[in-house]
C-alpha atoms as a PDB file:
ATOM      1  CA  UNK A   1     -16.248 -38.496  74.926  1.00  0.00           C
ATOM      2  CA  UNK A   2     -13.881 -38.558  77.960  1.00  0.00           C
ATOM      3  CA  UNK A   3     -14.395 -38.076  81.725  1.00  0.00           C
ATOM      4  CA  UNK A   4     -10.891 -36.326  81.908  1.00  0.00           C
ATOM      5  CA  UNK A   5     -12.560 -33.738  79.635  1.00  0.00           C
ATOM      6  CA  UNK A   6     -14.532 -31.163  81.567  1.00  0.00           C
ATOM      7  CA  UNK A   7     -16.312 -30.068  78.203  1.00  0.00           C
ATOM      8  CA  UNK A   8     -17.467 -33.663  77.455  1.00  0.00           C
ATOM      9  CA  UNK A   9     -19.009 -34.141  80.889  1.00  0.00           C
ATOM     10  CA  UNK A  10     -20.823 -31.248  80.876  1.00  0.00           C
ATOM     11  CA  UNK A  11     -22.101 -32.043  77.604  1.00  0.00           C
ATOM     12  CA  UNK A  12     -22.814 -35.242  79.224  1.00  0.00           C
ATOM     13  CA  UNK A  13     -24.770 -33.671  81.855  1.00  0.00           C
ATOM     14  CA  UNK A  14     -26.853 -31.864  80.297  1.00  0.00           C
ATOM     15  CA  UNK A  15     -28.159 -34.449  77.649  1.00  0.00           C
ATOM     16  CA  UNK A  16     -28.634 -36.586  80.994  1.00  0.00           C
ATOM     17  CA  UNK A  17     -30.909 -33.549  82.285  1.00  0.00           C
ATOM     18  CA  UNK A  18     -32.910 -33.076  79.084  1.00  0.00           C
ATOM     19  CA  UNK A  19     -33.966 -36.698  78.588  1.00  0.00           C
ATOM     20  CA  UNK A  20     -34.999 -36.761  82.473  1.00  0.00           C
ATOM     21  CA  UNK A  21     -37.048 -32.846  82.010  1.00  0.00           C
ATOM     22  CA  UNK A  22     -38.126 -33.673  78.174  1.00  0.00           C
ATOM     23  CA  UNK A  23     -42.014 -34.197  79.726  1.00  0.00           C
ATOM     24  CA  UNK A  24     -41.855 -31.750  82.101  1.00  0.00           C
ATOM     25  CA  UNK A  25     -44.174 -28.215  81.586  1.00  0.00           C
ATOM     26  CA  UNK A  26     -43.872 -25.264  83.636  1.00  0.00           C
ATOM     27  CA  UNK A  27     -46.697 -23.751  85.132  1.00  0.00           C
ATOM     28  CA  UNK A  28     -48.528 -21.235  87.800  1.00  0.00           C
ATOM     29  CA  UNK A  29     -49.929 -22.456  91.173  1.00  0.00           C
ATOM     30  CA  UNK A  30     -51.575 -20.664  93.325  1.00  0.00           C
ATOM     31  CA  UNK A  31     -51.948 -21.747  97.218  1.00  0.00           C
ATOM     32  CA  UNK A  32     -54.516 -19.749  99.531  1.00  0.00           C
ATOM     33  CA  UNK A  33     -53.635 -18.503 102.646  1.00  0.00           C
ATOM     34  CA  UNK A  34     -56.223 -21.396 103.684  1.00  0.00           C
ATOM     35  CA  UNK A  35     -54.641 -24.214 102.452  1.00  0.00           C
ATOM     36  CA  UNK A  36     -50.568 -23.207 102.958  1.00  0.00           C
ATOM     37  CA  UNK A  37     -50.719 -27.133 104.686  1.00  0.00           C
ATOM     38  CA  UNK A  38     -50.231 -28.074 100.961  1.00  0.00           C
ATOM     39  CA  UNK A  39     -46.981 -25.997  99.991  1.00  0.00           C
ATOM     40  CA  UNK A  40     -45.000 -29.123 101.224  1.00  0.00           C
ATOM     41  CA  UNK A  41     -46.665 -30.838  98.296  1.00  0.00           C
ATOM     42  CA  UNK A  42     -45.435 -28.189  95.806  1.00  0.00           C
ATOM     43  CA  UNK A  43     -41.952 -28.294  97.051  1.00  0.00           C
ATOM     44  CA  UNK A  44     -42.056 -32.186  96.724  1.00  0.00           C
ATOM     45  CA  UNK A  45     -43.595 -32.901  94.028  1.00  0.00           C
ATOM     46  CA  UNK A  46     -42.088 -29.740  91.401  1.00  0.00           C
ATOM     47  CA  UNK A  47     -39.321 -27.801  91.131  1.00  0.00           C
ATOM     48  CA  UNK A  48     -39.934 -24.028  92.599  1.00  0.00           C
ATOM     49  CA  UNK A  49     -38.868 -21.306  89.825  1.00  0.00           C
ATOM     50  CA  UNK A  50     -39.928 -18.930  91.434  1.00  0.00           C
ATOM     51  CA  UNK A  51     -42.319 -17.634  94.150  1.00  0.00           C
ATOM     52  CA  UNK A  52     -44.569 -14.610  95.237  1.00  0.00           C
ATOM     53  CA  UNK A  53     -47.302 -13.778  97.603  1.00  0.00           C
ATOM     54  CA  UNK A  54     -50.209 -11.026  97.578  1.00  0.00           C
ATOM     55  CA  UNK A  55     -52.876 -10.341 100.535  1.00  0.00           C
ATOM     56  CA  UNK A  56     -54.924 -13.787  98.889  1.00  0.00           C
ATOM     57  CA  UNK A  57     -51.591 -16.405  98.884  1.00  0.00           C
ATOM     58  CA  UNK A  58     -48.864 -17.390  97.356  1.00  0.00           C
ATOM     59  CA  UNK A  59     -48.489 -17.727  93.761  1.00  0.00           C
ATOM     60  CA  UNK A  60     -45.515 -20.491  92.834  1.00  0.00           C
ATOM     61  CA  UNK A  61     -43.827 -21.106  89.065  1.00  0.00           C
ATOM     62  CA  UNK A  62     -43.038 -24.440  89.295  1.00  0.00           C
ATOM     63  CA  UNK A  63     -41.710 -26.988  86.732  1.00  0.00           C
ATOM     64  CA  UNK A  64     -43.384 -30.398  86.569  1.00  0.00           C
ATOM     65  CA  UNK A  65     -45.280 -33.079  84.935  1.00  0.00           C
ATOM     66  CA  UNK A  66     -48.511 -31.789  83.752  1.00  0.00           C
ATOM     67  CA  UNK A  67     -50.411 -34.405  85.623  1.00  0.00           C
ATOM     68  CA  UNK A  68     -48.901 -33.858  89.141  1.00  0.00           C
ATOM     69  CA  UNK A  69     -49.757 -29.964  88.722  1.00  0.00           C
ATOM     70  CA  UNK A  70     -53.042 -30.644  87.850  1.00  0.00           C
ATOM     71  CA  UNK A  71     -53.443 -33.159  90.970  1.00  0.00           C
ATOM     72  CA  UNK A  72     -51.874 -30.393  93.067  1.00  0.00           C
ATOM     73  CA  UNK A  73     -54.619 -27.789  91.819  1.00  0.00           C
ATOM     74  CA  UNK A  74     -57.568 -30.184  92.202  1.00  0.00           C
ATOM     75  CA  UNK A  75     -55.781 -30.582  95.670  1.00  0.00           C
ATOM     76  CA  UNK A  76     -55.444 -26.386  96.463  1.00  0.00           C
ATOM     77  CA  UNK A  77     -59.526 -26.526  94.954  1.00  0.00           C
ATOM     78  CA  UNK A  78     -60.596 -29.014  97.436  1.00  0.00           C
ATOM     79  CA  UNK A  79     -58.748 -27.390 100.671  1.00  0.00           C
ATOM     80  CA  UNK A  80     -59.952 -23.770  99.833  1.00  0.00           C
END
């Protein structure tokens, strides 16, 4: 493997990238209307794939670990 190599270092990065997202799940979260204080939380804490809303809230695909999504829904549960 070289730096000078553009191939090499993009293999590079992306074994870097799947050892840091190995654990990670992805996931739908949805925020009420109520509680749209949180979706700082959501944007911290996860990676946004995506993101939608209806006439209820928003609904977000996220990627993250599976125990900071389930915080963030016992979170969303408690402020609705």
């Amino acid at each position: 493997m070289s730096a000078r190599r553009p191939g090499d270092v993009a293999k590079l990065r992306l074994k870097i990238l799947e050892f840091f997202q190995q654990n990670l799940v992805e996931a739908e979260l949805f925020l009420p209307w109520s509680a749209q204080q949180l979706r700082g939380a959501i944007y911290t804490n996860c990676q946004v794939l995506a993101e939608h809303s209806d006439n209820e809230g928003t609904f977000f695909r996220v990627r993250s670990e599976s125990a900071t999504i389930e915080n963030l829904r016992e979170q969303f549960s408690r402020a609705s």
